[in-house]
N, C-alpha and C. Protein backbone atom coordinates (compact mmCIF):
# COMPACT_ATOMS: atom_id res chain seq x y z
N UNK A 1 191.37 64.80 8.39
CA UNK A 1 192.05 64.01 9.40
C UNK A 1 192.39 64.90 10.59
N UNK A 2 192.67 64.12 11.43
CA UNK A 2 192.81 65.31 12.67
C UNK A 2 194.44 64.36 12.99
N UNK A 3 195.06 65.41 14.26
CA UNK A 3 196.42 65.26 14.53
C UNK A 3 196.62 63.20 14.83
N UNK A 4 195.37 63.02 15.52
CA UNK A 4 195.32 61.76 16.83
C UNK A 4 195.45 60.92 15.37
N UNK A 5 194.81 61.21 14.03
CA UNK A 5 194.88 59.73 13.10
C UNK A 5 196.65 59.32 12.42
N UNK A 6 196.64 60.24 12.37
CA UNK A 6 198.38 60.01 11.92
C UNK A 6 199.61 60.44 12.24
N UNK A 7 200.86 60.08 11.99
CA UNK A 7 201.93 59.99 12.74
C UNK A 7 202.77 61.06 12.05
N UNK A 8 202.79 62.29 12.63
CA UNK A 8 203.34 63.26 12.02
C UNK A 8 205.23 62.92 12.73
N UNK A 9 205.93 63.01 11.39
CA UNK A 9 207.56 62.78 11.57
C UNK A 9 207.54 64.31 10.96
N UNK A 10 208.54 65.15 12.10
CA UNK A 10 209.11 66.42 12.23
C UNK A 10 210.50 66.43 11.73
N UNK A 11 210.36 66.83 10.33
CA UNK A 11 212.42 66.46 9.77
C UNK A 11 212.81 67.57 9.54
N UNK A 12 214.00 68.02 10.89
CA UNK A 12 214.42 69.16 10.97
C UNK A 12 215.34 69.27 9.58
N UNK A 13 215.86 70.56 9.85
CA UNK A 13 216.97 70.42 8.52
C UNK A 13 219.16 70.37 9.26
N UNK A 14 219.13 71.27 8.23
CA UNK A 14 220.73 71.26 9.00
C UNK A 14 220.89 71.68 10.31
N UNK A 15 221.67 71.07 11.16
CA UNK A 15 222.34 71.84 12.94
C UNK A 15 221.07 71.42 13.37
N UNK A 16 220.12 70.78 13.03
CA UNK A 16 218.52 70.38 13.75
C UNK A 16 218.00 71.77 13.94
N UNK A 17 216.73 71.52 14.67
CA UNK A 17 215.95 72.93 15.31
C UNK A 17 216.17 72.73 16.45
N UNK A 18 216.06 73.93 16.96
CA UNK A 18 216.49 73.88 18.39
C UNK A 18 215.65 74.25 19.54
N UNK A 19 215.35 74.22 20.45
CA UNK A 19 214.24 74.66 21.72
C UNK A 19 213.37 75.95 21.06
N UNK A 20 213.39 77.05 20.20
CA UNK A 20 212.81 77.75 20.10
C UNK A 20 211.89 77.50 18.34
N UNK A 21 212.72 76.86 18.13
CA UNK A 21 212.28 76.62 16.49
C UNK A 21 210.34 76.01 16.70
N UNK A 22 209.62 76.27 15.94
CA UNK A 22 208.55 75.98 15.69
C UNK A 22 208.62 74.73 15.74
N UNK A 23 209.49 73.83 14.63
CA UNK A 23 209.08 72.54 14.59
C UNK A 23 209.30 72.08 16.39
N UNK A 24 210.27 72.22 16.82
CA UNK A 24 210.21 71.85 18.50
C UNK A 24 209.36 72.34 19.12
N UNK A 25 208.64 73.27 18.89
CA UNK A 25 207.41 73.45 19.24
C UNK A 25 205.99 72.76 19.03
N UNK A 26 206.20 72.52 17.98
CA UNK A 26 204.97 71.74 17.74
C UNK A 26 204.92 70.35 17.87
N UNK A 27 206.56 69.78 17.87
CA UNK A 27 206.42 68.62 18.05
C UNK A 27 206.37 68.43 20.03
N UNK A 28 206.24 69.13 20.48
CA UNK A 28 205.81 69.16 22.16
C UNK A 28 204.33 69.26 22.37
N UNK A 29 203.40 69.83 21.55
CA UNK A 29 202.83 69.74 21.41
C UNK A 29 201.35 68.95 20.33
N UNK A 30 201.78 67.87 20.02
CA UNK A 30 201.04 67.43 18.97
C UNK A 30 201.62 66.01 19.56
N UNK A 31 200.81 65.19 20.22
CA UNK A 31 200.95 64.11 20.91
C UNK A 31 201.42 62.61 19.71
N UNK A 32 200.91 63.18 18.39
CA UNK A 32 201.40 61.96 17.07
C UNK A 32 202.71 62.29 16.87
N UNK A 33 203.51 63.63 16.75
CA UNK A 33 204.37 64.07 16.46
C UNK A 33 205.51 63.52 17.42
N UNK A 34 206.81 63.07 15.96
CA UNK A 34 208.30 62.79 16.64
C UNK A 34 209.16 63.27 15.65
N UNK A 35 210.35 62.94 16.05
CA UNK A 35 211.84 63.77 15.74
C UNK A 35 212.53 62.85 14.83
N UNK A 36 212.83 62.93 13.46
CA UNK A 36 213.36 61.92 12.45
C UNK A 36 214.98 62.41 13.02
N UNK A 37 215.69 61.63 13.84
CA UNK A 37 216.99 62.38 14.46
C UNK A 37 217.70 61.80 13.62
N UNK A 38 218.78 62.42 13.71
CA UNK A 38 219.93 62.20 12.61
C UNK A 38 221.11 62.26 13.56
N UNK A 39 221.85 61.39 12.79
CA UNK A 39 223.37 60.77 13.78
C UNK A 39 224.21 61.72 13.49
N UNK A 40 224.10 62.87 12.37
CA UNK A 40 225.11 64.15 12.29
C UNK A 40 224.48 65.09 11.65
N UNK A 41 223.94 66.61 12.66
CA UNK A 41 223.32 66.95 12.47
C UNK A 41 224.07 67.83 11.67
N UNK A 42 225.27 68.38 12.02
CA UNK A 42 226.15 69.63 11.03
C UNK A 42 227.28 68.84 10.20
N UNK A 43 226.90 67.78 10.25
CA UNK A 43 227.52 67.35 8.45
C UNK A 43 227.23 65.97 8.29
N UNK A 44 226.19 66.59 7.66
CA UNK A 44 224.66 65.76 6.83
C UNK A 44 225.67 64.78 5.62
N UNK A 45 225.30 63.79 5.56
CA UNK A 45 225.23 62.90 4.23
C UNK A 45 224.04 62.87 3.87
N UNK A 46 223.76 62.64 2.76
CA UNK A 46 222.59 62.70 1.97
C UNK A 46 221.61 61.39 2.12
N UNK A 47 222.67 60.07 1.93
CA UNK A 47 222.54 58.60 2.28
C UNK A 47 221.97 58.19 3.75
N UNK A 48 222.86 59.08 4.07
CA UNK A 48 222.19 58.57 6.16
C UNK A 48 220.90 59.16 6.44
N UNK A 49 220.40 60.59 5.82
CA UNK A 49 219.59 61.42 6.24
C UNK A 49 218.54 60.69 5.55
N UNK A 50 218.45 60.61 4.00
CA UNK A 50 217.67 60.33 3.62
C UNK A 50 216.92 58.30 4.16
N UNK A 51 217.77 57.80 4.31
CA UNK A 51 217.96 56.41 4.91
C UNK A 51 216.85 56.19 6.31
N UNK A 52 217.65 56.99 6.82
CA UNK A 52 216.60 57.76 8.52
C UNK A 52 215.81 58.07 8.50
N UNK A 53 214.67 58.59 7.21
CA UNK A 53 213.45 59.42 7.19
C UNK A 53 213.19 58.44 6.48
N UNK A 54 212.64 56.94 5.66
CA UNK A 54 212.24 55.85 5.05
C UNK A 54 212.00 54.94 6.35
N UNK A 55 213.31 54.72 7.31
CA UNK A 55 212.79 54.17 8.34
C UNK A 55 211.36 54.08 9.19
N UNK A 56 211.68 55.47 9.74
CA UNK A 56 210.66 56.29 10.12
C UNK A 56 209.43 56.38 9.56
N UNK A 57 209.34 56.31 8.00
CA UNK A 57 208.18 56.25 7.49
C UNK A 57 207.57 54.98 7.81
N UNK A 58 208.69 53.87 7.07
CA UNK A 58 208.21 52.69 7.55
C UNK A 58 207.98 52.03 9.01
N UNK A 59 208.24 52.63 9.99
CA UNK A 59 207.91 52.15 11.19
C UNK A 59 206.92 52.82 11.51
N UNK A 60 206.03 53.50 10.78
CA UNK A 60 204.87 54.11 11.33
C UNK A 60 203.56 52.95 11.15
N UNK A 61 203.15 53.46 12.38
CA UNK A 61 201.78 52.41 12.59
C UNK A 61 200.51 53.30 12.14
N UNK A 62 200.28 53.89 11.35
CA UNK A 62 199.21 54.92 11.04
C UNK A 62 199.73 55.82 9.68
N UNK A 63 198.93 56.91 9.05
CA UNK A 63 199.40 57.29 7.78
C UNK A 63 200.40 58.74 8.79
N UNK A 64 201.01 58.53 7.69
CA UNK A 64 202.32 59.65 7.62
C UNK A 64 201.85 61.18 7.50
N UNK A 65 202.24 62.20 7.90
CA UNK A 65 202.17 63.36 7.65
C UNK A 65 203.81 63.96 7.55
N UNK A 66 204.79 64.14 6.90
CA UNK A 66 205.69 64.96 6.96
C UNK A 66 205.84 66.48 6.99
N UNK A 67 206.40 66.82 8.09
CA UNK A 67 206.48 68.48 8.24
C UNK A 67 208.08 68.44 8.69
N UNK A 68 208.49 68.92 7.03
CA UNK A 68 210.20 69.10 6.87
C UNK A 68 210.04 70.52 6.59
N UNK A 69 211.81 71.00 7.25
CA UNK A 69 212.24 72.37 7.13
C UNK A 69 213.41 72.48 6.40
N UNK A 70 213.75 72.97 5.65
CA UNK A 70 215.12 73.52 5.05
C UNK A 70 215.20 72.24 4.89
N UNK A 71 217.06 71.87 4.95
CA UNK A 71 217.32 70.74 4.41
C UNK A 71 216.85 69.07 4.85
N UNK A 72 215.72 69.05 5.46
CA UNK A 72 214.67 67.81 5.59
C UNK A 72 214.21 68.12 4.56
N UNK A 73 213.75 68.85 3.83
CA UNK A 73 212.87 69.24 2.51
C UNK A 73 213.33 68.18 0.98
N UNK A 74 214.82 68.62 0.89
CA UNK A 74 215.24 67.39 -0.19
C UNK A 74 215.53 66.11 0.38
N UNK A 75 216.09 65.85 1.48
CA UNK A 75 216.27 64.71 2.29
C UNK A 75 214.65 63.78 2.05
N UNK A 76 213.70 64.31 2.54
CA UNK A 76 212.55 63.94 2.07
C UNK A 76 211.88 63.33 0.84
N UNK A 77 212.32 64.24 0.21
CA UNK A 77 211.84 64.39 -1.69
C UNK A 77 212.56 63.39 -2.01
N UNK A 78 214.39 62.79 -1.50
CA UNK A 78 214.84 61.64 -2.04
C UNK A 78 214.38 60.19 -1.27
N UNK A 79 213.79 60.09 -0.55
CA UNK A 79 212.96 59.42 0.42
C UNK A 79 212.36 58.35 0.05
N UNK A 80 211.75 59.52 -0.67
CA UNK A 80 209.95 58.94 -1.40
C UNK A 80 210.44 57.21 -2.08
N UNK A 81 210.87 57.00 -3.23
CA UNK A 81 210.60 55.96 -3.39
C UNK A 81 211.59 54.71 -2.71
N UNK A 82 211.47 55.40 -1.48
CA UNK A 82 212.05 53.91 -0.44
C UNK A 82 210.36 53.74 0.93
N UNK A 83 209.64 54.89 0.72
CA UNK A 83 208.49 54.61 1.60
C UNK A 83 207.79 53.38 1.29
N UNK A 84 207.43 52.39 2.21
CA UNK A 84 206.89 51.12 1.98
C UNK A 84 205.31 51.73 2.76
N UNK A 85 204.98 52.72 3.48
CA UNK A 85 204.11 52.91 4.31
C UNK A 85 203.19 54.04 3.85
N UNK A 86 201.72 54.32 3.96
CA UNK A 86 200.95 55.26 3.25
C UNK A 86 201.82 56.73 3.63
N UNK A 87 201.89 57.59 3.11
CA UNK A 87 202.05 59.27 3.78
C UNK A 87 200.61 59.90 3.02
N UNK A 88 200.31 60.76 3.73
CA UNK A 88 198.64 60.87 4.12
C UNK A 88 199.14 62.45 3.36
N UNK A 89 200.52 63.07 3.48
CA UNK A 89 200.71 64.51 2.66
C UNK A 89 202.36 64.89 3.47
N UNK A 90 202.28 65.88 3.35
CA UNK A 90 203.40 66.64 3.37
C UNK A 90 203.45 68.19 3.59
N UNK A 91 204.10 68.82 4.56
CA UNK A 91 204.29 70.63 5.05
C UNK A 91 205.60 70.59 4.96
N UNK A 92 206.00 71.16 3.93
CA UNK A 92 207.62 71.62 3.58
C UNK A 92 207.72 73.06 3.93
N UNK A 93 208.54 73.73 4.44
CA UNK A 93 208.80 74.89 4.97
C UNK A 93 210.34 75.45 4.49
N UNK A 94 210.55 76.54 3.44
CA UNK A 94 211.57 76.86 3.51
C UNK A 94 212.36 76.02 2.57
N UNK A 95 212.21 75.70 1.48
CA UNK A 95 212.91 74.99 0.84
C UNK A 95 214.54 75.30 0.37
N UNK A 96 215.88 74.87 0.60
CA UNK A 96 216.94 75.56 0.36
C UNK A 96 216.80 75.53 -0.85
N UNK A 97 217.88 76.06 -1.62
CA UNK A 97 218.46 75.66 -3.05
C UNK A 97 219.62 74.80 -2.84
N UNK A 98 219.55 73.72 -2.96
CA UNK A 98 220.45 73.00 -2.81
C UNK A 98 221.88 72.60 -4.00
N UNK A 99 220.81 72.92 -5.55
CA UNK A 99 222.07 72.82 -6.27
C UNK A 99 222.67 74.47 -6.53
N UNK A 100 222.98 75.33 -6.02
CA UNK A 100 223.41 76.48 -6.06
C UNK A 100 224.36 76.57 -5.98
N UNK A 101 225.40 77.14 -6.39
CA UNK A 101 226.57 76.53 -6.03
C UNK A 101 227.57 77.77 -4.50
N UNK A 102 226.14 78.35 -4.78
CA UNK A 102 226.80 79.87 -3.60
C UNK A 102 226.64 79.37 -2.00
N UNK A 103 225.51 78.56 -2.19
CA UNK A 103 224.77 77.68 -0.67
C UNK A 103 226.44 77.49 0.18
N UNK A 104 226.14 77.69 1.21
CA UNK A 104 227.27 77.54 2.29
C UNK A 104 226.34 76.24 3.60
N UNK A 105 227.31 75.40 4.36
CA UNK A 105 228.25 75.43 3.54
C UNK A 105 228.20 74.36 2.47
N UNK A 106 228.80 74.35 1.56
CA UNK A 106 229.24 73.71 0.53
C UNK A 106 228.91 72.38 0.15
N UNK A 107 228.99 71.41 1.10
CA UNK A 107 228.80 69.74 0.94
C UNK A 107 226.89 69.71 1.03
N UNK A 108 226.40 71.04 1.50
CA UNK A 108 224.81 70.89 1.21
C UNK A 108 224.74 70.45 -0.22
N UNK A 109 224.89 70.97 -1.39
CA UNK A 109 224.71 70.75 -2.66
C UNK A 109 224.84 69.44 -3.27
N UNK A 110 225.52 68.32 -2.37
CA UNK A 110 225.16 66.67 -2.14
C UNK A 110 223.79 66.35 -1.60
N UNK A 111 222.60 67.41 -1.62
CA UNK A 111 220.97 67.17 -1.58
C UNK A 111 220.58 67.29 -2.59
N UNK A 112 221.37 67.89 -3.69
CA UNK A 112 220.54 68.36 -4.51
C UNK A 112 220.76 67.56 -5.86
N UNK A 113 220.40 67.90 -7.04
CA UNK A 113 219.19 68.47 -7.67
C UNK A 113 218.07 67.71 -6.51
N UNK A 114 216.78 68.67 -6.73
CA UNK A 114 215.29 67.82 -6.21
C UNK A 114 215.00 67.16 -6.95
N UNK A 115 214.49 65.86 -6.77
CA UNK A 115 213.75 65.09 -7.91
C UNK A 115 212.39 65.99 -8.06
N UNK A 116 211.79 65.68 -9.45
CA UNK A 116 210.79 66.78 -9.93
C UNK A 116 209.41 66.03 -10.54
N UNK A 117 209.66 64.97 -9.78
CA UNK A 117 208.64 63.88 -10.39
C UNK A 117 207.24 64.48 -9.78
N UNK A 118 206.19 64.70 -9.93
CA UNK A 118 204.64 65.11 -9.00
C UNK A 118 205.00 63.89 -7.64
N UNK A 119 205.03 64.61 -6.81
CA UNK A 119 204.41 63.73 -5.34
C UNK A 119 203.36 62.81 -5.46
N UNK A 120 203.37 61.50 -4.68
CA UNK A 120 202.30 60.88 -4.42
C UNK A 120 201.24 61.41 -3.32
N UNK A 121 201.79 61.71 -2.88
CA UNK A 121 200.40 62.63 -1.62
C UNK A 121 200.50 63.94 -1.93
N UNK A 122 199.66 64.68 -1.33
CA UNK A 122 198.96 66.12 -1.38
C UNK A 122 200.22 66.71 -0.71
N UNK A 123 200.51 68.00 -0.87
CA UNK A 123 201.73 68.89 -0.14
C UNK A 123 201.55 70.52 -0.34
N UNK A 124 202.43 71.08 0.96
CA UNK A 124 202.30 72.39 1.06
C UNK A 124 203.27 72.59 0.92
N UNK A 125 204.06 73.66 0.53
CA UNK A 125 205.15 74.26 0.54
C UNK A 125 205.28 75.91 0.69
N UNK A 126 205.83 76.03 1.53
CA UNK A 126 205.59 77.53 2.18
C UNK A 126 206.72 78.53 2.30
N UNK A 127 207.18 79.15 1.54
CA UNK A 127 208.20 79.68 1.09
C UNK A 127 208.31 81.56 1.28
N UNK A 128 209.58 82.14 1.60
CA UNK A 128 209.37 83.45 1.60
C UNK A 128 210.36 84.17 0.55
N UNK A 129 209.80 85.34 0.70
CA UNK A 129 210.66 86.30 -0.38
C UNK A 129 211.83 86.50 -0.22
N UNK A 130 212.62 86.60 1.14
CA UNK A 130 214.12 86.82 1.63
C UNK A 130 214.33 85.79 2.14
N UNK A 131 214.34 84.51 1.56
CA UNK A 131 214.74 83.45 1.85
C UNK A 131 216.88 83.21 1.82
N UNK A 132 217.72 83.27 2.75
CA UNK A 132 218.59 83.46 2.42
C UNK A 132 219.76 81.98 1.99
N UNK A 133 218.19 80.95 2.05
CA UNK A 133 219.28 80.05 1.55
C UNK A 133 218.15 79.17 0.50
N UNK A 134 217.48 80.15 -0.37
CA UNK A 134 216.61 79.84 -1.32
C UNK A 134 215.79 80.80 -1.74
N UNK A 135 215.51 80.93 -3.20
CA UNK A 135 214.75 82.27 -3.38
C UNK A 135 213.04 81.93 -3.65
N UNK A 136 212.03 82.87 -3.96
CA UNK A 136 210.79 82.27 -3.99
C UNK A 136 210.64 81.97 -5.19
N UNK A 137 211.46 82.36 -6.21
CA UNK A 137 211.33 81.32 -7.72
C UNK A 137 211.69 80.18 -7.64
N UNK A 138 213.12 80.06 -6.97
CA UNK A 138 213.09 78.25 -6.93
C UNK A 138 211.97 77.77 -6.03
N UNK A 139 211.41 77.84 -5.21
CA UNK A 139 210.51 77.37 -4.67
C UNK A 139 209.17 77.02 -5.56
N UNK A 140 208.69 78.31 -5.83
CA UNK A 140 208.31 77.90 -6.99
C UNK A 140 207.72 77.31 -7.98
N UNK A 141 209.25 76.90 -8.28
CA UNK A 141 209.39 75.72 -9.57
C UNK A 141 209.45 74.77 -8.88
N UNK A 142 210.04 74.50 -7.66
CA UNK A 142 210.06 73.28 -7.14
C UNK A 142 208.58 72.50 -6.82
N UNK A 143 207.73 73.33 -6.29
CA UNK A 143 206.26 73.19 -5.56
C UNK A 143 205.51 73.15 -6.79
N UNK A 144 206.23 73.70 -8.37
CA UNK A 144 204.98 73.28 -9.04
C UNK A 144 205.53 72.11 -9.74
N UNK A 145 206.75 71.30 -9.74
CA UNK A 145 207.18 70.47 -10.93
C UNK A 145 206.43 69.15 -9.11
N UNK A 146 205.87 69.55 -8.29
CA UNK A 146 205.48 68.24 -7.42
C UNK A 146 204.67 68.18 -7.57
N UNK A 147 203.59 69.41 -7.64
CA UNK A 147 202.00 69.45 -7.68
C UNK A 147 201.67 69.83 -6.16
N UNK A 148 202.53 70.84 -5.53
CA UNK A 148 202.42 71.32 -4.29
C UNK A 148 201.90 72.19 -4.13
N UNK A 149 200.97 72.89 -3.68
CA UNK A 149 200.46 74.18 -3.27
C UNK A 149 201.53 75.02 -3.02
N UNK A 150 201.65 76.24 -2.91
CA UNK A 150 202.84 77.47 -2.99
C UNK A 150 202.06 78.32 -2.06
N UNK A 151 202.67 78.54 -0.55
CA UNK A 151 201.80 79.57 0.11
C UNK A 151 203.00 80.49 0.06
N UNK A 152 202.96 81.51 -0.06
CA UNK A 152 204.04 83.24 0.14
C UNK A 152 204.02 83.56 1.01
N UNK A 153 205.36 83.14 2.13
CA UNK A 153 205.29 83.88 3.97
C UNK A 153 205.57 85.11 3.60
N UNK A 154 205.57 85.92 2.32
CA UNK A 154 205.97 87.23 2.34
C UNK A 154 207.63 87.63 2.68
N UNK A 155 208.21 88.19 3.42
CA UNK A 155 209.86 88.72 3.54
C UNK A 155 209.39 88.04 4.96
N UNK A 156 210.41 86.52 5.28
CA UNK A 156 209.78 85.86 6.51
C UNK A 156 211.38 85.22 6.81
N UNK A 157 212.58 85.37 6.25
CA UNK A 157 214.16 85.14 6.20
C UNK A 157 213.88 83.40 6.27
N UNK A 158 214.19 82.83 6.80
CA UNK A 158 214.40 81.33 6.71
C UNK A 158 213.48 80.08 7.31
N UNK A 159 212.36 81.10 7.87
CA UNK A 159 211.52 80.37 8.75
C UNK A 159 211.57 79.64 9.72
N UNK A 160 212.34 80.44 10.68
CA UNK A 160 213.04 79.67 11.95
C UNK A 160 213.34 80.87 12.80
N UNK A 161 213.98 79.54 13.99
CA UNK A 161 213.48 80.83 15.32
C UNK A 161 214.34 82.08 14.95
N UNK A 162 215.51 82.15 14.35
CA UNK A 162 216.37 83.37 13.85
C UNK A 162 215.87 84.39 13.51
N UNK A 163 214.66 84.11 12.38
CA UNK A 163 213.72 85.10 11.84
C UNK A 163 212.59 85.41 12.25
N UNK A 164 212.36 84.93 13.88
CA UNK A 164 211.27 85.45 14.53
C UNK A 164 210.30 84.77 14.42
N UNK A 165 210.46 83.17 13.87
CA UNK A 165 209.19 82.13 13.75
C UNK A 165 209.45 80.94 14.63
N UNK A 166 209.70 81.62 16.20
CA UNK A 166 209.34 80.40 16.90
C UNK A 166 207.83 79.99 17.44
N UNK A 167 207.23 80.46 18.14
CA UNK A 167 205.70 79.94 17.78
C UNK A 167 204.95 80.06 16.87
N UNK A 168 204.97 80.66 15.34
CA UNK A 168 204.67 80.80 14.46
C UNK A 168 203.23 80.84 14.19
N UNK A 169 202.33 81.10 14.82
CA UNK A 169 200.96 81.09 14.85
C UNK A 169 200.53 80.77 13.16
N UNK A 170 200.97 81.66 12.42
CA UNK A 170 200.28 81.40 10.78
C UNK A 170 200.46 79.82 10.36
N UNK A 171 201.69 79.53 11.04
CA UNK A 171 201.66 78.04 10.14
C UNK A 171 201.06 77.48 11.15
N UNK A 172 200.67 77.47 12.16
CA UNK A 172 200.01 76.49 13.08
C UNK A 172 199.00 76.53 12.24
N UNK A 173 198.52 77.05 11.79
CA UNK A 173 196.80 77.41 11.53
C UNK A 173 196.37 77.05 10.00
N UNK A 174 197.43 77.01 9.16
CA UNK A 174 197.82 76.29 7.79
C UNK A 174 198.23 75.17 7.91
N UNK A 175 198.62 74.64 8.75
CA UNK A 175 199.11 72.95 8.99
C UNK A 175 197.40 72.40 9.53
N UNK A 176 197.11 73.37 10.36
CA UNK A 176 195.84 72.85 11.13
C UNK A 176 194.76 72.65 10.06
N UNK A 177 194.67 73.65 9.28
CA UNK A 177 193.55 73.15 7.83
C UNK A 177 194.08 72.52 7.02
N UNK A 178 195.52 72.23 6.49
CA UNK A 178 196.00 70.90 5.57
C UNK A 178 195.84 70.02 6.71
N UNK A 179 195.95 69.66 7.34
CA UNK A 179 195.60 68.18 8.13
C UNK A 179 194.51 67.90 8.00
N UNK A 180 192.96 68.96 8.30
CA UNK A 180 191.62 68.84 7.93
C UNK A 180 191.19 68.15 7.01
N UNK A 181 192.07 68.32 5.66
CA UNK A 181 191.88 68.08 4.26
C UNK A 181 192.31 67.00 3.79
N UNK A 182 193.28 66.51 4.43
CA UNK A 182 193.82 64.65 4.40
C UNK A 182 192.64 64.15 4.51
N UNK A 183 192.76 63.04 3.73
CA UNK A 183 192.10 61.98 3.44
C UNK A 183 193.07 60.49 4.11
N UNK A 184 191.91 59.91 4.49
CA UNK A 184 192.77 58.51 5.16
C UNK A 184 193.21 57.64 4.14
């Protein structure tokens, strides 16, 4: 599939992404691509977030691609069985640990547990070694109890503009061959 067949929804995580973050990057660039916005970005309910990204699915006129970061990642995963509309796959980036109980701040752990059921579409999940609000074992386990591919950003901190991944060239180029590989 290429970008023009489907409607890529960009689900930031907590505090959103911001002008330098990749996902705002790419969603300026990728003419299918929009912003699953959320009515409170630094104190998330689980109900509203997840509520907002089903919409979105369902108002898509074409198949779905999701590319969630941090906490869009479980927001997402609880999603799934309210989608009425195809999703064509999924680019998860950075998955938190959400039931941890160390995670700051605190009311995050109302994302969690992940459901662990296998995904209905194909998915990436792209995870690093100094992840500081998730480690690469939970990831993991998480990417294999879905049936997700597991790519290793190596020591890459949270995958955001903080840690030096605002144009992010590697994942451009890993999103660009999982999109290849969708099927309509």
């Amino acid at each position: 599939m290429k970008a023009s067949d489907v409607d890529i929804l960009i689900i930031p995580g907590y505090t959103n992404s911001g002008p330098d973050h990749w996902q705002t990057r790419w969603q300026a660039k990728l003419s299918t691509a929009r912003r699953v916005e959320q009515a409170e970005w630094s104190k998330p309910v689980r109900e509203d977030w997840v509520a907002r990204i089903a919409e979105e699915v369902n108002a898509s006129s074409r198949p779905v691609v999701l590319v969630a970061h941090s906490l869009g990642i479980p927001s997402a995963i609880h999603a799934i069985p309210h989608f009425r509309k195809k999703v064509a796959g999924a680019f998860f980036v950075a998955p938190p640990d959400v039931a941890n109980p160390k995670i700051r701040p605190k009311h995050l752990m109302t994302f969690g547990p992940y459901p662990r059921d296998p995904l209905p579409f194909p998915a990436i999940t792209v995870a690093s070694r100094n992840d500081p609000f998730g480690s690469y074992e939970h990831a993991d386990d998480v990417a294999a109890s879905w049936g997700s591919l597991l790519i290793d950003a190596g020591e890459s901190g949270h995958i955001n503009a903080e840690s030096g991944h605002g144009p992010w060239p590697e994942g451009t180029m890993v999103f660009a061959q999982f999109l290849s590989r969708l099927k309509p």
